[in-house]
C-alpha atoms as a PDB file:
ATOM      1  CA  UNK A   1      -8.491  -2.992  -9.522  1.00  0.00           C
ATOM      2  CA  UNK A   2      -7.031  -4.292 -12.680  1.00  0.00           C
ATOM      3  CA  UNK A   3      -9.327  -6.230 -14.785  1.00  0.00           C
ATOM      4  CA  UNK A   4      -7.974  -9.941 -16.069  1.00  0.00           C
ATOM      5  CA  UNK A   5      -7.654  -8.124 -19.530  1.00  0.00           C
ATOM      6  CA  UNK A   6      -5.255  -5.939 -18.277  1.00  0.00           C
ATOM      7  CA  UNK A   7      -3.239  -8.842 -17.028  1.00  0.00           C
ATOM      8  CA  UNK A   8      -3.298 -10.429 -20.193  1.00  0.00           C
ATOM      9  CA  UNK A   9      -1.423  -6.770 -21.882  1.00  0.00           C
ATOM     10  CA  UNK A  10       0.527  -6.858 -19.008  1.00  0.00           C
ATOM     11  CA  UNK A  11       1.942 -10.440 -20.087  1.00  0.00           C
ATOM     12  CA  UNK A  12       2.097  -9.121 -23.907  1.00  0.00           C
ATOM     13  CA  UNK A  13       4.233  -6.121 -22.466  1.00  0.00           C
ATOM     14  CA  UNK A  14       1.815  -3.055 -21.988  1.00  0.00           C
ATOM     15  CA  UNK A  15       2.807  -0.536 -19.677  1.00  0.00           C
ATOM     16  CA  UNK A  16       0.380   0.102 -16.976  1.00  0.00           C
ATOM     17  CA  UNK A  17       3.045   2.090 -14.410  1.00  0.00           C
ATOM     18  CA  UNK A  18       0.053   4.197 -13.344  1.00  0.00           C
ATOM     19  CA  UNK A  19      -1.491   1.557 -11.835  1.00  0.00           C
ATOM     20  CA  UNK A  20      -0.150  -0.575  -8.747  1.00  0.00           C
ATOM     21  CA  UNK A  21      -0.227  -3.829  -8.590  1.00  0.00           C
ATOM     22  CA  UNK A  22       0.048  -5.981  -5.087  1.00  0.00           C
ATOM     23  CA  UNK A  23       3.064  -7.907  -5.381  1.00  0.00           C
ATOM     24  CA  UNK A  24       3.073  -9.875  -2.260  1.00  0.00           C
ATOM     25  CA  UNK A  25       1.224 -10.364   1.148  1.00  0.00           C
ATOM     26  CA  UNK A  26       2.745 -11.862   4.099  1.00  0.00           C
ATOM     27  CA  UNK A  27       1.322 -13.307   7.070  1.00  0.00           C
ATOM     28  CA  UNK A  28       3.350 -13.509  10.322  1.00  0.00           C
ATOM     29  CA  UNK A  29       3.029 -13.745  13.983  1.00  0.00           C
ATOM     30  CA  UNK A  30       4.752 -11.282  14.506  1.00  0.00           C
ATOM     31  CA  UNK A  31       5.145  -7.657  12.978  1.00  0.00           C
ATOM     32  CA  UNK A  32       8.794  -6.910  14.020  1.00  0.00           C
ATOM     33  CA  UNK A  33      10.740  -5.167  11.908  1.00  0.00           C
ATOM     34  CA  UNK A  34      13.327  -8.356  11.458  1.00  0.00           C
ATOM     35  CA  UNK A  35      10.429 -10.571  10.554  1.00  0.00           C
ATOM     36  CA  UNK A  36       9.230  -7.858   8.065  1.00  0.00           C
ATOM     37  CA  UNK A  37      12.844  -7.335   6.706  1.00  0.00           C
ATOM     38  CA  UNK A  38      13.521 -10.891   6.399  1.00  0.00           C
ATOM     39  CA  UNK A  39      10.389 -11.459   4.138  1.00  0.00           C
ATOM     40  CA  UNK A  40      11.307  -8.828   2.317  1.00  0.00           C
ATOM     41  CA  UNK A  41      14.628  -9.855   1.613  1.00  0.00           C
ATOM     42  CA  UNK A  42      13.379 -12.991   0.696  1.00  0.00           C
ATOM     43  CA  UNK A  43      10.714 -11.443  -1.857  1.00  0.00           C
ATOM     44  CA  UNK A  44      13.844  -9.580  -3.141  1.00  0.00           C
ATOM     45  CA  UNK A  45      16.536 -12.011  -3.657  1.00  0.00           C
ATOM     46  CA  UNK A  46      13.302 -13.817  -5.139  1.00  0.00           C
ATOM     47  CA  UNK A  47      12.560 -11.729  -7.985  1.00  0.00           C
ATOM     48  CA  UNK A  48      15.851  -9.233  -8.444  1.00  0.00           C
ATOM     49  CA  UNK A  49      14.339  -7.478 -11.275  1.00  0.00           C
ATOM     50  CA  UNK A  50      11.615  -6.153  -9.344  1.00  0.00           C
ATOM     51  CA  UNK A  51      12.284  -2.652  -8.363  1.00  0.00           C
ATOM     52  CA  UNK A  52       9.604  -1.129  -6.502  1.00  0.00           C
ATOM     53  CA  UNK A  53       9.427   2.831  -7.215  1.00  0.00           C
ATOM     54  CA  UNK A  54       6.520   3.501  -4.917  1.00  0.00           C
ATOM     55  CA  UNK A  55       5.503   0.973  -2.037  1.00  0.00           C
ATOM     56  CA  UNK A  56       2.204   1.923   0.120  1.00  0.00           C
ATOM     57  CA  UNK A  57       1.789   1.175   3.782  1.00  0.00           C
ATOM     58  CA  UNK A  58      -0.468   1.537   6.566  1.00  0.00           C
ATOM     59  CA  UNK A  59       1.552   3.458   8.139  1.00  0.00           C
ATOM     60  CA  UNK A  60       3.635   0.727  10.318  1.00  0.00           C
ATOM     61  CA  UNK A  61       6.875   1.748  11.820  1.00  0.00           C
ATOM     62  CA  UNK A  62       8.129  -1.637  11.487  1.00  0.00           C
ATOM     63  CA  UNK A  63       6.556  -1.779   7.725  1.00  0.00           C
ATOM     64  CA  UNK A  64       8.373   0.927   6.784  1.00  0.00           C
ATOM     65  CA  UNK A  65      11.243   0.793   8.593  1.00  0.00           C
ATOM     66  CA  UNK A  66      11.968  -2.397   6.712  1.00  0.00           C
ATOM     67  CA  UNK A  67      10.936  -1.258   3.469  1.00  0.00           C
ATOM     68  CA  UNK A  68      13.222   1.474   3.794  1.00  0.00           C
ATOM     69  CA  UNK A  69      16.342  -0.794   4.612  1.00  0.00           C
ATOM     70  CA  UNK A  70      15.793  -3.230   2.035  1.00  0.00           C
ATOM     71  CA  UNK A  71      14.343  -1.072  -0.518  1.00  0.00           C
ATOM     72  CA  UNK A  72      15.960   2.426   0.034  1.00  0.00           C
ATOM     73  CA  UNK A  73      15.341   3.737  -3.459  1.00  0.00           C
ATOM     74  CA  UNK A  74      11.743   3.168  -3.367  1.00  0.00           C
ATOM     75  CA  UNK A  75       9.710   5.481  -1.995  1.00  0.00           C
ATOM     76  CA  UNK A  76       6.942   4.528   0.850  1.00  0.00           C
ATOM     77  CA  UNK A  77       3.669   6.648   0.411  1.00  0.00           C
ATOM     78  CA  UNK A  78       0.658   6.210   2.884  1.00  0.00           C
ATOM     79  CA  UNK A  79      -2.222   4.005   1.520  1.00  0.00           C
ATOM     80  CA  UNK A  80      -5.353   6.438   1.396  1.00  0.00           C
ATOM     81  CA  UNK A  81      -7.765   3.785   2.413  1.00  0.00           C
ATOM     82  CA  UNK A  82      -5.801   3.916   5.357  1.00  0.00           C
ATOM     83  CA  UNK A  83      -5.509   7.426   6.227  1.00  0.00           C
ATOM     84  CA  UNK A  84      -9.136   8.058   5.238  1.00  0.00           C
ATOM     85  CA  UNK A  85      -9.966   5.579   7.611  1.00  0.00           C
ATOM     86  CA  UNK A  86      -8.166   6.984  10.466  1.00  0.00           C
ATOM     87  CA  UNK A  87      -9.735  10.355   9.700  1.00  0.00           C
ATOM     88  CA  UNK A  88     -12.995   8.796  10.165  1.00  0.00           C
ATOM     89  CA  UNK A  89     -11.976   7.481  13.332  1.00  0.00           C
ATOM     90  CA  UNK A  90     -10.492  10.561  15.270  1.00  0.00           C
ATOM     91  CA  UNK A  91     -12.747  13.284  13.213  1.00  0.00           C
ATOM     92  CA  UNK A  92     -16.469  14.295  14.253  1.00  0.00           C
ATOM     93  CA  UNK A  93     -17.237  15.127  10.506  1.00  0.00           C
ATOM     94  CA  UNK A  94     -20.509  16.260  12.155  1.00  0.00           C
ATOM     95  CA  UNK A  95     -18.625  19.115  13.727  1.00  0.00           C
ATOM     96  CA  UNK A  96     -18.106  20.841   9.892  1.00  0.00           C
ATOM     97  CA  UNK A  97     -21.082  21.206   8.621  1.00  0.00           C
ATOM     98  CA  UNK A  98     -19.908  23.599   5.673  1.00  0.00           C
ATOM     99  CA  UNK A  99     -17.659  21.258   4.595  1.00  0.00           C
ATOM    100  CA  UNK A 100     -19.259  18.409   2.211  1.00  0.00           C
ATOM    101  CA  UNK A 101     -17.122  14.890   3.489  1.00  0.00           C
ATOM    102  CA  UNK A 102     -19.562  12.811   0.863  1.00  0.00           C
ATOM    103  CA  UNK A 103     -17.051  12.452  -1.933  1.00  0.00           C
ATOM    104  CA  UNK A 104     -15.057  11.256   0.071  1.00  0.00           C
ATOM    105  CA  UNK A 105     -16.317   9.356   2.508  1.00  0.00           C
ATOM    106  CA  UNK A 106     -18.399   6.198   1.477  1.00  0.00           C
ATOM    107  CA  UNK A 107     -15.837   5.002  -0.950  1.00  0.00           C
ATOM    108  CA  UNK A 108     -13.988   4.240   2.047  1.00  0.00           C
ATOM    109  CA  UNK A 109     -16.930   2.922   4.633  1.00  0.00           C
ATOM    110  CA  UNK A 110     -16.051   1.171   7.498  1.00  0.00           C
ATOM    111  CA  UNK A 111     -19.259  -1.090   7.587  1.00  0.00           C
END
């Protein structure tokens, strides 16, 4: 999270490249790839100096597919919210008891 102090030195010219920084959201009812792409485009031909090196999905086909057409020099990571998530999900953690899951685990709860 990136405190309103931040924001201000990002306006004054700071550089916080470690950090990411949502640029957009879009709602749709439908998660095609063409509706995807089109926003995209759109956020592009928007704001041309915005060059996204690293863009983080959920792991959509049609998310990244599009990212990867209109964006092709960016790379597309996995958000790790995401994939801790899905771990959750499909793992019995119970089932590896030598292992210690708490670090990672309840930053990421699911209630």
């Amino acid at each position: 999270m990136v405190s309103n102090d931040q924001y201000s030195n990002l306006a004054q010219g700071y550089s916080y490249s470690h950090l990411g920084i949502p640029v957009t959201w879009m709602l749709a009812s439908n998660g095609t790839m063409a509706t995807i792409a089109f926003f995209l485009r759109w956020v592009r031909d928007a704001s041309p100096s915005v060059k996204p090196v690293v863009i983080m999905t959920d792991r959509d086909q049609a998310q990244i597919n599009a990212l990867e057409a209109i964006y092709p020099e960016s790379t597309v990571n996995l958000c790790i919210w995401h994939v801790l998530c899905v771990m959750r999900l499909h793992f019995n953690i119970n089932q590896y008891p030598c292992y210690d899951f708490t670090p990672i685990f309840p930053l990421f709860s699911l209630t």
